[in-house]
C-alpha atoms as a PDB file:
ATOM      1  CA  UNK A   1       0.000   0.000   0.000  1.00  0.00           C
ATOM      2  CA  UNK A   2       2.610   2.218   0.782  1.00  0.00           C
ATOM      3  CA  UNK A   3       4.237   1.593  -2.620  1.00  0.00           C
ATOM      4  CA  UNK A   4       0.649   2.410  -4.143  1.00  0.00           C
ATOM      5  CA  UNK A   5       0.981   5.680  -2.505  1.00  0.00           C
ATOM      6  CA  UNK A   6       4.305   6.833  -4.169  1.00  0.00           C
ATOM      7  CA  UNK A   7       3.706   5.793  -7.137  1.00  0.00           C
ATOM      8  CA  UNK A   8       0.433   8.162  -7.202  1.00  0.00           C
ATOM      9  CA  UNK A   9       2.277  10.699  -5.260  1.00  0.00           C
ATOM     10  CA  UNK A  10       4.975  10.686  -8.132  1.00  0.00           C
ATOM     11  CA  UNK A  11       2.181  10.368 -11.131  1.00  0.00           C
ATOM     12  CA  UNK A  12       0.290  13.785  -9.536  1.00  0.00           C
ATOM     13  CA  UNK A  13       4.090  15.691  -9.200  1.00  0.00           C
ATOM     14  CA  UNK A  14       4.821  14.413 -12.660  1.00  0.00           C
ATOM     15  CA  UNK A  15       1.898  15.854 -13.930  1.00  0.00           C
ATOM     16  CA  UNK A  16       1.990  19.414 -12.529  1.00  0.00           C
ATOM     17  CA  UNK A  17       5.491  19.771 -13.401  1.00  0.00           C
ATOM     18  CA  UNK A  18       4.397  18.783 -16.660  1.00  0.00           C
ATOM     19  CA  UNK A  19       1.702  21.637 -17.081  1.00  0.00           C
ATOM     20  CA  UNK A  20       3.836  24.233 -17.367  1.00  0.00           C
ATOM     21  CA  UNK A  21       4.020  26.293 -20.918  1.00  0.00           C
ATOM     22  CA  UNK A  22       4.699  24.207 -24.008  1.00  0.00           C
ATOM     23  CA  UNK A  23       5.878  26.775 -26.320  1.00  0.00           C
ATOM     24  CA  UNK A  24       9.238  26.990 -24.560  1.00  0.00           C
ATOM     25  CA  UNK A  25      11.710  24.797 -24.043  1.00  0.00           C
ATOM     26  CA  UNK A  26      12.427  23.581 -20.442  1.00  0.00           C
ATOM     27  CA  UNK A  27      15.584  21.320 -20.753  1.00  0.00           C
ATOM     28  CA  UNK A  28      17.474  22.233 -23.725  1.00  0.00           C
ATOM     29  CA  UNK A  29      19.802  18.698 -24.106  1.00  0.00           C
ATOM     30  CA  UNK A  30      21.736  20.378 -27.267  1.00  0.00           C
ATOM     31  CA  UNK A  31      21.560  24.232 -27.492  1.00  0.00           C
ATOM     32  CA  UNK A  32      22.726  24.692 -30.392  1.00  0.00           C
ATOM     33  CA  UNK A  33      20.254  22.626 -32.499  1.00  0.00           C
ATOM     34  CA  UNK A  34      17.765  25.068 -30.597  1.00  0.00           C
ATOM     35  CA  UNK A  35      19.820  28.696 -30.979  1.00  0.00           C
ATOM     36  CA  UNK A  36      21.870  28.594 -33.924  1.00  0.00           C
ATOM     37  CA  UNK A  37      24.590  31.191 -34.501  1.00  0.00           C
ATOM     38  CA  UNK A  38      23.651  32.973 -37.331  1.00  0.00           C
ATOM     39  CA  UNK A  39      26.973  33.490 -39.655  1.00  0.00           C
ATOM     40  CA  UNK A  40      28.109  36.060 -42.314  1.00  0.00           C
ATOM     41  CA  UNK A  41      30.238  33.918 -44.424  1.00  0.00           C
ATOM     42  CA  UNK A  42      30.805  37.359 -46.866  1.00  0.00           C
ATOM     43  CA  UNK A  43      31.798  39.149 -43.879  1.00  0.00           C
ATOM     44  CA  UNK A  44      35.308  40.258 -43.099  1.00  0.00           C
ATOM     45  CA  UNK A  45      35.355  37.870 -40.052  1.00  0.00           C
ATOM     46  CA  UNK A  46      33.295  35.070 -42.191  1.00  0.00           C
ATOM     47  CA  UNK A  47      33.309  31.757 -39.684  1.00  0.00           C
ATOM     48  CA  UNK A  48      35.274  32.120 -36.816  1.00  0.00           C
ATOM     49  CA  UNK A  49      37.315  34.676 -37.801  1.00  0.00           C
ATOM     50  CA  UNK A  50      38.149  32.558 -40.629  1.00  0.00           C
ATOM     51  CA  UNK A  51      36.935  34.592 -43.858  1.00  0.00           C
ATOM     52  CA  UNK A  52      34.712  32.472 -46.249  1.00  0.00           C
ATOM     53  CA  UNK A  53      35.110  33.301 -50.096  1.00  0.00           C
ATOM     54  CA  UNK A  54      31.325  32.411 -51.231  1.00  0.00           C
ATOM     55  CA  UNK A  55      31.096  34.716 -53.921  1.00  0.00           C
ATOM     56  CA  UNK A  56      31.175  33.265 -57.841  1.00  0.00           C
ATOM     57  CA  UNK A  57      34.166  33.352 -59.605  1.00  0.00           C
ATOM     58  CA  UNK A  58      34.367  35.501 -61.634  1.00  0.00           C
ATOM     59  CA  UNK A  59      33.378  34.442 -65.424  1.00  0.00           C
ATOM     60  CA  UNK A  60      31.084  32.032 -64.078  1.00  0.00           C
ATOM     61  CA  UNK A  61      27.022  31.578 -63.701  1.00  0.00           C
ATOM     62  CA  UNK A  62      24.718  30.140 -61.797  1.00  0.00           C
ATOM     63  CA  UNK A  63      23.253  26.907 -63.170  1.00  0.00           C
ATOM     64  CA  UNK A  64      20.682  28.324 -65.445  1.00  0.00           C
ATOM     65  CA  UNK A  65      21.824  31.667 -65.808  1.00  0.00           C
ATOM     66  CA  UNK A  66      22.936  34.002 -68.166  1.00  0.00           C
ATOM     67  CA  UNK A  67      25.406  36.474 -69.103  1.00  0.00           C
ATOM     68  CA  UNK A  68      25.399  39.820 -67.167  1.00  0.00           C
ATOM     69  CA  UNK A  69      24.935  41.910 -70.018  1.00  0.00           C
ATOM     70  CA  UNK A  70      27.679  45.011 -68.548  1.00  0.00           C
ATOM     71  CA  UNK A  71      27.525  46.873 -71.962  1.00  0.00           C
ATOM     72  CA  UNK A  72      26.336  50.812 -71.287  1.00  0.00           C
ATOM     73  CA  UNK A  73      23.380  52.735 -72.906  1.00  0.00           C
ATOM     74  CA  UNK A  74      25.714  54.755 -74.325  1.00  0.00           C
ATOM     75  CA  UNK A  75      26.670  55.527 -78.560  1.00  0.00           C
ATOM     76  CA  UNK A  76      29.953  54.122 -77.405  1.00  0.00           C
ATOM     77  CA  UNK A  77      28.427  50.999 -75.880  1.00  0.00           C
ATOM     78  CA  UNK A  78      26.233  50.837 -79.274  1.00  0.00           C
ATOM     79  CA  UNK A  79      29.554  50.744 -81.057  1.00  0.00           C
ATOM     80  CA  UNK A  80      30.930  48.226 -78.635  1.00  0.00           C
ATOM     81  CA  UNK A  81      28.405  45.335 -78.803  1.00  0.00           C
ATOM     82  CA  UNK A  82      29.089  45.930 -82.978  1.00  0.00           C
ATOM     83  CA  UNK A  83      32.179  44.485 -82.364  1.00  0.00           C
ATOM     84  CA  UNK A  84      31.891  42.284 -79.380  1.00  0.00           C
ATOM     85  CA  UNK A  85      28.231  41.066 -79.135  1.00  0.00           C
ATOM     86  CA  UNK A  86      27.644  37.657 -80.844  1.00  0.00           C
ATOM     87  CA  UNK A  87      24.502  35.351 -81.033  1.00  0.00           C
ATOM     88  CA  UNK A  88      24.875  32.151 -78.966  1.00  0.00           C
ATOM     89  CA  UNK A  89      22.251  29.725 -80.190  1.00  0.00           C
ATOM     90  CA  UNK A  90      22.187  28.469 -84.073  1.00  0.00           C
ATOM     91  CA  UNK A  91      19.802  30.169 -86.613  1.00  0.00           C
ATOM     92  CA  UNK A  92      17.764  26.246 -86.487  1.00  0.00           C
ATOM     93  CA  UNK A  93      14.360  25.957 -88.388  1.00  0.00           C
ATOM     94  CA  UNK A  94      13.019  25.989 -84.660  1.00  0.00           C
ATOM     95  CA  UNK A  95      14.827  29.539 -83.362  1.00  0.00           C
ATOM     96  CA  UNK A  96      13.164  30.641 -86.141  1.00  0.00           C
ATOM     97  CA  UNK A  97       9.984  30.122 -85.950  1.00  0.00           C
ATOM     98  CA  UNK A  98      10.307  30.789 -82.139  1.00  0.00           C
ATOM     99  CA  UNK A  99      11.932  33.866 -83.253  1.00  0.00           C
ATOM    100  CA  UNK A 100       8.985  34.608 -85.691  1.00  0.00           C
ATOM    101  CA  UNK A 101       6.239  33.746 -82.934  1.00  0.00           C
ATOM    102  CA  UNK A 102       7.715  36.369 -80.513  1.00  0.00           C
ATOM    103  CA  UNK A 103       8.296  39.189 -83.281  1.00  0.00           C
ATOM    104  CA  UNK A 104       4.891  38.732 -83.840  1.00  0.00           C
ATOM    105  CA  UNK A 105       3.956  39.537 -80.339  1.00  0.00           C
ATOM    106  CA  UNK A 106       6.322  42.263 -79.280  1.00  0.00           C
ATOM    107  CA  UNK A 107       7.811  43.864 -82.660  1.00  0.00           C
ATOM    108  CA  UNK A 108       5.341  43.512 -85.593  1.00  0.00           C
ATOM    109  CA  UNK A 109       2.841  46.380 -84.120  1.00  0.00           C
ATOM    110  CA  UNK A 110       5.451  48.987 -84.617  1.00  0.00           C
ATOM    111  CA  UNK A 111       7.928  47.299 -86.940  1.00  0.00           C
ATOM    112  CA  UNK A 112       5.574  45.715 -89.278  1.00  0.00           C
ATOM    113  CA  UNK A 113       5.528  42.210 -90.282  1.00  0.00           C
ATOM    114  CA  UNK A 114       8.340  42.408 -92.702  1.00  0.00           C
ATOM    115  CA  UNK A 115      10.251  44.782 -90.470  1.00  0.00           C
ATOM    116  CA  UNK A 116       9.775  47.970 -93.216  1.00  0.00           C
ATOM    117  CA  UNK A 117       8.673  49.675 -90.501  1.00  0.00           C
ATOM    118  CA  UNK A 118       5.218  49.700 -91.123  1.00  0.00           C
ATOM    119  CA  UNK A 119       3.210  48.482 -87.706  1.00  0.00           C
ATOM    120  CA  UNK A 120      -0.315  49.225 -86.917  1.00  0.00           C
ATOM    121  CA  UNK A 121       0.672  51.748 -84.767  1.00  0.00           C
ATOM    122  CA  UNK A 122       2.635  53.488 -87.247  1.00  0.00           C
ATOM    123  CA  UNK A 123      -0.535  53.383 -89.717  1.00  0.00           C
ATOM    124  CA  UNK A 124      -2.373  54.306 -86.788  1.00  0.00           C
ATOM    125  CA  UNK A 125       0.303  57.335 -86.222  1.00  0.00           C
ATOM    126  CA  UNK A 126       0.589  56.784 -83.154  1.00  0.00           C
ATOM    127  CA  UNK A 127       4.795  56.623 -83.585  1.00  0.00           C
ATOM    128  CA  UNK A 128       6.806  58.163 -86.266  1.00  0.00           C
ATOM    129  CA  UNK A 129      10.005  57.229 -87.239  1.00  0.00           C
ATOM    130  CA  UNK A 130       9.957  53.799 -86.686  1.00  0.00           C
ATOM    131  CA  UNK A 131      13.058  52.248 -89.085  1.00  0.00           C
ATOM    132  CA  UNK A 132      12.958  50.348 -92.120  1.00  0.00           C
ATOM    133  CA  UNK A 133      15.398  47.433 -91.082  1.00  0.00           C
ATOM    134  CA  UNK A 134      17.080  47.490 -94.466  1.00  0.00           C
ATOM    135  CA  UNK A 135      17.956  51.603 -93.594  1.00  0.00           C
ATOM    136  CA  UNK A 136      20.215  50.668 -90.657  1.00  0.00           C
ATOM    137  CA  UNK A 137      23.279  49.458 -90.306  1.00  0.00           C
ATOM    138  CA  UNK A 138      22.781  46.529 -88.177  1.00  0.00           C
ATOM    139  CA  UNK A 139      24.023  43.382 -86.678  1.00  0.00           C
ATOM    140  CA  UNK A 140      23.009  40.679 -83.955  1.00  0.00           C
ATOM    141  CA  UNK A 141      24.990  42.616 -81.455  1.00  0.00           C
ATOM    142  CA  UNK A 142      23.677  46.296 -82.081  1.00  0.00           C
ATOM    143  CA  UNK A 143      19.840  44.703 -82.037  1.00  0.00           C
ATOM    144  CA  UNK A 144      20.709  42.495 -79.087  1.00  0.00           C
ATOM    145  CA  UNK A 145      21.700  46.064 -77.117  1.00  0.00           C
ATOM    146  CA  UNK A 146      18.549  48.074 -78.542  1.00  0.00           C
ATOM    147  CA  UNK A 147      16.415  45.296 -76.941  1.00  0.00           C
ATOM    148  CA  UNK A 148      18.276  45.681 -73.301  1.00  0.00           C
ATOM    149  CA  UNK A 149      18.461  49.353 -73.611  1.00  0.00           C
ATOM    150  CA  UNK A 150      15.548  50.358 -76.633  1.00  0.00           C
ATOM    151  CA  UNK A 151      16.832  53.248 -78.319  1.00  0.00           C
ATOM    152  CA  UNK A 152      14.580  56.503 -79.142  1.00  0.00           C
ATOM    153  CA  UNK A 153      11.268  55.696 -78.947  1.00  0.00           C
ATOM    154  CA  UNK A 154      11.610  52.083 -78.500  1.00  0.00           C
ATOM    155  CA  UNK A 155      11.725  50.932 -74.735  1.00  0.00           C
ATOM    156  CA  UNK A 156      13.745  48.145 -73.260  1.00  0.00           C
ATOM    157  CA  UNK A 157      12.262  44.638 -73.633  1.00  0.00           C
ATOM    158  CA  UNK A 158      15.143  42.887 -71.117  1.00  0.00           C
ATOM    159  CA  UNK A 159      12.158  42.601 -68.418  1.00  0.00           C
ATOM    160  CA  UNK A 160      10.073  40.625 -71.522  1.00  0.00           C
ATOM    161  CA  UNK A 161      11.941  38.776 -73.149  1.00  0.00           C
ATOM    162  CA  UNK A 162      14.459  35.267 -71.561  1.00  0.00           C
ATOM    163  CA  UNK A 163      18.391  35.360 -73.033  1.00  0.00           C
ATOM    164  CA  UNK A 164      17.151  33.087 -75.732  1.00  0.00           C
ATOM    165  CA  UNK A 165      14.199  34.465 -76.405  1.00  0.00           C
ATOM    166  CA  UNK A 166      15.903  37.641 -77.782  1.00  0.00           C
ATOM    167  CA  UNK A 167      18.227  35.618 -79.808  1.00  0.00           C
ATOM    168  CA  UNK A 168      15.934  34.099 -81.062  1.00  0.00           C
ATOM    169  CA  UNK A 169      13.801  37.428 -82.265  1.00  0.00           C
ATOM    170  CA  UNK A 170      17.560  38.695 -83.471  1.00  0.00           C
ATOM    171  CA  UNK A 171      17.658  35.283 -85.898  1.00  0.00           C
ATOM    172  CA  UNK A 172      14.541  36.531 -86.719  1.00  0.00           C
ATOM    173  CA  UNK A 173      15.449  39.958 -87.029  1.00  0.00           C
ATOM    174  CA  UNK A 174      18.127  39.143 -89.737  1.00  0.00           C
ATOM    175  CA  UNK A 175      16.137  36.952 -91.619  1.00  0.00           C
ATOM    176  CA  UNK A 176      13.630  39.642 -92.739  1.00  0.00           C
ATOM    177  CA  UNK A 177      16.641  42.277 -93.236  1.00  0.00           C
ATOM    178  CA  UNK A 178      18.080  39.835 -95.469  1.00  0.00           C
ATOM    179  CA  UNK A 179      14.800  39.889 -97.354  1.00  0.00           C
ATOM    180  CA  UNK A 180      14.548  43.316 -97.615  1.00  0.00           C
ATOM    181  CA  UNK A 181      17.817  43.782 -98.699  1.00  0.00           C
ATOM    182  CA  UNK A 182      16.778  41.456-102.096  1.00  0.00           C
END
């Protein structure tokens, strides 16, 4: 009987003690899987006053990622990606009509459809001035930069437009110049 008694005595303690607040922890057995120490690894200090490089080297990208296109809206920078700006992906049957679907969509109402500068909202004179592509002097780098930068009236289309998607419209791009240069 007198065991009987304990062993109640002890169930009743164990369950007070055991109604305290839950949301807190009452015996922490490993602090640190409770409190981590939050580190800067790009700080000067980085992990224990051991500095951590954890920035990209340079010349590199993240796994799906594309160049950082560092070229100024400047003439100068125009000039530049002349020279320096070349199209990555192959002029395939299937950049092209990729290429052709997404003119349609962002170029052909102020371009045209043949890219004689000619769009509906040209017709509509709403813009004037829109170029004839066989009037300019240009190449898959100068295009590539109008589209990051637009140029005159023309806004940027970066924010539209993926890194192959606006190769793609510059295939495109040179295809019709080519035809209206016949």
């Amino acid at each position: 009987m007198k065991n009987l008694k304990l062993i109640i005595a002890l169930a009743i303690f164990t369950s007070f003690i055991s109604c305290n607040n839950k949301r807190t922890p009452q015996l922490q057995y490993m602090p640190d899987m409770y409190v981590s120490v939050p580190y800067d690894t790009d700080d000067e200090n980085g992990i224990n006053n051991k500095p951590v490089n954890m920035k990209p080297v340079a010349g590199t990208l993240p796994r799906g990622g594309t160049p950082a296109y560092d070229i100024p809206d400047t003439p100068e920078g125009y000039e530049r990606s002349r020279i320096e700006v070349l199209n990555p992906i192959e002029a395939s049957e299937e950049n092209l009509a990729k290429g052709k679907e997404l003119y349609d969509i962002y170029c052909t109402s102020c371009h045209g459809e043949k890219g004689a500068g000619n769009g509906v909202l040209v017709q509509r004179e709403k813009f004037e001035g829109i170029p004839n592509y066989k009037d300019r002097d240009i190449n898959a780098g100068t295009i590539y930069h109008v589209i990051m930068h637009g140029k005159n009236l023309m806004g940027s289309h970066s924010s539209q437009l993926t890194y192959k998607e606006r190769w793609q419209i510059i295939h495109y791009v040179e295809q019709l110049r080519s035809e209206l240069l016949k």
